[in-house]
Every structure is written in C-alpha cells, then in structure tokens.
C-alpha atoms as a PDB file:
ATOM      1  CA  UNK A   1       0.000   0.000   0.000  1.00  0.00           C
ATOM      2  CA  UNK A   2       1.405   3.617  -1.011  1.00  0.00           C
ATOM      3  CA  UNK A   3       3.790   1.698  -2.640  1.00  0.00           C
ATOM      4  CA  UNK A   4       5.327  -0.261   0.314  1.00  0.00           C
ATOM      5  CA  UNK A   5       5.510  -4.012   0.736  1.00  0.00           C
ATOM      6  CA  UNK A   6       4.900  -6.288   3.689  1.00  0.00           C
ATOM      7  CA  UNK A   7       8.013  -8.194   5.148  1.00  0.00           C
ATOM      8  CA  UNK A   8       8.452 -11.798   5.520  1.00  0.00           C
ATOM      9  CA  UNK A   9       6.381 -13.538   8.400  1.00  0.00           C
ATOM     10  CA  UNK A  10       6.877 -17.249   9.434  1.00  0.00           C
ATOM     11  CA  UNK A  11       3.586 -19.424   8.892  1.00  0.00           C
ATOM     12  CA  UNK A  12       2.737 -21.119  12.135  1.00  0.00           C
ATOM     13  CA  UNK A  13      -0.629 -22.835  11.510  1.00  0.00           C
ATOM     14  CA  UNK A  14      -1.489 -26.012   9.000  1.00  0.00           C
ATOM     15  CA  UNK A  15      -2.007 -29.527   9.123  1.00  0.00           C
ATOM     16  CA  UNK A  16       0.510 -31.421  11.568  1.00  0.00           C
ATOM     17  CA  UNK A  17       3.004 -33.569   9.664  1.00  0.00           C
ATOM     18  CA  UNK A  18       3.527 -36.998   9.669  1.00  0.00           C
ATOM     19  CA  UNK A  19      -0.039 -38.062  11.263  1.00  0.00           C
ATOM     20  CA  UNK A  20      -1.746 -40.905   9.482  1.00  0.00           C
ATOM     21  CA  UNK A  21      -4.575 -38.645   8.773  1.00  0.00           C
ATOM     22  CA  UNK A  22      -3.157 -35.410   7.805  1.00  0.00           C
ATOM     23  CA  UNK A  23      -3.375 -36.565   4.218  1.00  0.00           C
ATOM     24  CA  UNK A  24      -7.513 -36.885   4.557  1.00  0.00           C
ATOM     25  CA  UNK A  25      -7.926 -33.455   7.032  1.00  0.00           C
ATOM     26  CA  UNK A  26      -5.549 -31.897   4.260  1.00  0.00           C
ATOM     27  CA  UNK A  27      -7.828 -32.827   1.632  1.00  0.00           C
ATOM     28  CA  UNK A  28     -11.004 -31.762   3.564  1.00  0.00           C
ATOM     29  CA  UNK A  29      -9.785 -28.678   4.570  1.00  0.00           C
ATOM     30  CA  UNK A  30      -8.757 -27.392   1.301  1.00  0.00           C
ATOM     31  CA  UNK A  31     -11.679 -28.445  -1.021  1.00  0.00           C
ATOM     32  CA  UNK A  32     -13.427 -25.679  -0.776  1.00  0.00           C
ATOM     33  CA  UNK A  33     -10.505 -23.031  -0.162  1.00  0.00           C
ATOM     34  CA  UNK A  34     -10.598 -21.467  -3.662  1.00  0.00           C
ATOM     35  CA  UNK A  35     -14.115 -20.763  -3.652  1.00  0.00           C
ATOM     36  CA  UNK A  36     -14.072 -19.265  -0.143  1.00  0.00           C
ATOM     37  CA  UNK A  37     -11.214 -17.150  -1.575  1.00  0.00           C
ATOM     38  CA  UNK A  38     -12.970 -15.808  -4.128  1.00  0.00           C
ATOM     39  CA  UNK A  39     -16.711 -15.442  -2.014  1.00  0.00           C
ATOM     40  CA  UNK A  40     -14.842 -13.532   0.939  1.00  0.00           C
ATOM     41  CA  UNK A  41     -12.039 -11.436  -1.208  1.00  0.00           C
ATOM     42  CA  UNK A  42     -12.461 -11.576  -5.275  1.00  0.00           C
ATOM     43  CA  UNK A  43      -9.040 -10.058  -5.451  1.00  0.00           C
ATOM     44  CA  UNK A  44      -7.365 -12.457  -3.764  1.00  0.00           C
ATOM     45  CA  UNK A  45      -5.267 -15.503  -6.001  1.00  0.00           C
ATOM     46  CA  UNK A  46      -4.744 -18.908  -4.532  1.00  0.00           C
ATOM     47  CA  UNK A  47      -1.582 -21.222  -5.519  1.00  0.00           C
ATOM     48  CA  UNK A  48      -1.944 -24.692  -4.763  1.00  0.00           C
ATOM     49  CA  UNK A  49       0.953 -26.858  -5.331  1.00  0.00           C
ATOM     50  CA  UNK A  50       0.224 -30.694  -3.649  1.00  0.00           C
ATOM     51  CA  UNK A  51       0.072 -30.289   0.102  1.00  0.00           C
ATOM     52  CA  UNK A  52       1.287 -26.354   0.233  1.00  0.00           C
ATOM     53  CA  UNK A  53      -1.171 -23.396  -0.326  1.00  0.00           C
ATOM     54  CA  UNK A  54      -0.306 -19.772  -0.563  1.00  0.00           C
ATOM     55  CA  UNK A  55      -2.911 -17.016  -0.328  1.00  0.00           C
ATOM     56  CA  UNK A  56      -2.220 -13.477  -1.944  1.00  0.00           C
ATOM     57  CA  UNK A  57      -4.030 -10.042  -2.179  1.00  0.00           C
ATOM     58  CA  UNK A  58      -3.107  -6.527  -3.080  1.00  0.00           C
ATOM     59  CA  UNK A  59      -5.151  -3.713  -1.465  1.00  0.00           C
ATOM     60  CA  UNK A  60      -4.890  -0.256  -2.590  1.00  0.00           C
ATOM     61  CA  UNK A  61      -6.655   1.434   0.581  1.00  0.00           C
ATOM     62  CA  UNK A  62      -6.347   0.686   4.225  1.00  0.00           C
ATOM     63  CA  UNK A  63     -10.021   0.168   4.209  1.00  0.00           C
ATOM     64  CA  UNK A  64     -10.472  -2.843   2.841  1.00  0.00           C
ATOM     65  CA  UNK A  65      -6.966  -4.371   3.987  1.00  0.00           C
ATOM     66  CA  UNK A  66      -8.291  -4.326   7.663  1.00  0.00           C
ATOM     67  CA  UNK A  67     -11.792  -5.625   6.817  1.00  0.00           C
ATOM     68  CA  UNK A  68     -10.255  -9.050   4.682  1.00  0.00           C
ATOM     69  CA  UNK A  69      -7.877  -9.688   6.881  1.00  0.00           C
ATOM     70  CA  UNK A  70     -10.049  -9.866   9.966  1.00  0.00           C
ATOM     71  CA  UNK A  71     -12.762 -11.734   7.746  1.00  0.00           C
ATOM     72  CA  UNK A  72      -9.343 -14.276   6.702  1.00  0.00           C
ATOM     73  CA  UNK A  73      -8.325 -14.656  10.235  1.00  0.00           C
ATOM     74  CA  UNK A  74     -11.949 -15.301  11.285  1.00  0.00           C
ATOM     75  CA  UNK A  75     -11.940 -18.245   8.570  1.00  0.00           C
ATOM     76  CA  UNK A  76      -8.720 -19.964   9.983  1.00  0.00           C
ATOM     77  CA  UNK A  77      -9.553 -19.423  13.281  1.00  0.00           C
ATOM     78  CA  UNK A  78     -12.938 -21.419  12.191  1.00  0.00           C
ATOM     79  CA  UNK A  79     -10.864 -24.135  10.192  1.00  0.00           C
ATOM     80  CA  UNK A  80      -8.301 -24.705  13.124  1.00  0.00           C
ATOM     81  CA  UNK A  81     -11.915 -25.454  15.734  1.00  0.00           C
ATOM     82  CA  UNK A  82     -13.141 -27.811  13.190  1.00  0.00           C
ATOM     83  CA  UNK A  83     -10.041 -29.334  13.023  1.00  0.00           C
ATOM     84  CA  UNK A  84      -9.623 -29.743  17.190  1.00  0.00           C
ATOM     85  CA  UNK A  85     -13.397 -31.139  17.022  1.00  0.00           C
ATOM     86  CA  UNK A  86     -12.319 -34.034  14.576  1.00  0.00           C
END
C-alpha cells in the first residue's frame, strides 16, 4: 500500500506432519478453499501446489486491507476449531 511491501512472516498454523490422517484433514480442509477465496475477497489468487497453499491479495486502501484480513483470520480461526473437534 502507497507503494510499500509487507516483510516476511513465518507461517505457524497447518495440518501437523507426519499423522496418518493429515493426508484426509488436508484434503477436507482445502476443497473448498478457492471458492471461499474468491466469495470472501475476489481479489485475492490462490496457488496450490500438492500439500502447500499460498494465499495473496493486493489492497490499494487501508479500508479494505483491515476488513479481509479480519474476515481471513476469522476463517482460519474457524478451520483450526473444526479441526480440534475431529
């Protein structure tokens, strides 16, 4: 925004490795992930390589970067409780 970029930022949240059923809660969890993308931010872009997903979006006012990043955190915080219930 105003021409400056964000810095780099460990991710700390995901699927654990090595379980025998990551593979399936992987698989469950990211079906619907590029339509949720593009319901709750059309200006985001999705990359999906096998098990690794990136999300990116540029915002051009302040405005809207607040209000899709609360809605995105409010839509892991809801994946990561569905994920504890299984």
């Amino acid at each position: 925004m105003n021409g400056e970029q964000s810095s780099w930022f460990k991710v700390l949240n995901g699927i654990p490795q090595g379980s025998i059923l990551g593979p399936s809660l992987f698989l469950i969890c990211i079906n619907d992930l590029p339509e949720l993308c593009a319901v709750e931010d059309p200006g985001s872009e999705i990359y999906l390589y096998a098990d690794d997903s990136k999300i990116y979006s540029v915002y051009y006012t302040q405005i809207y970067c607040v209000y899709y990043t609360q809605s995105f955190e409010l839509e892991v915080t809801n994946i990561n409780y569905n994920l504890y219930c299984i």
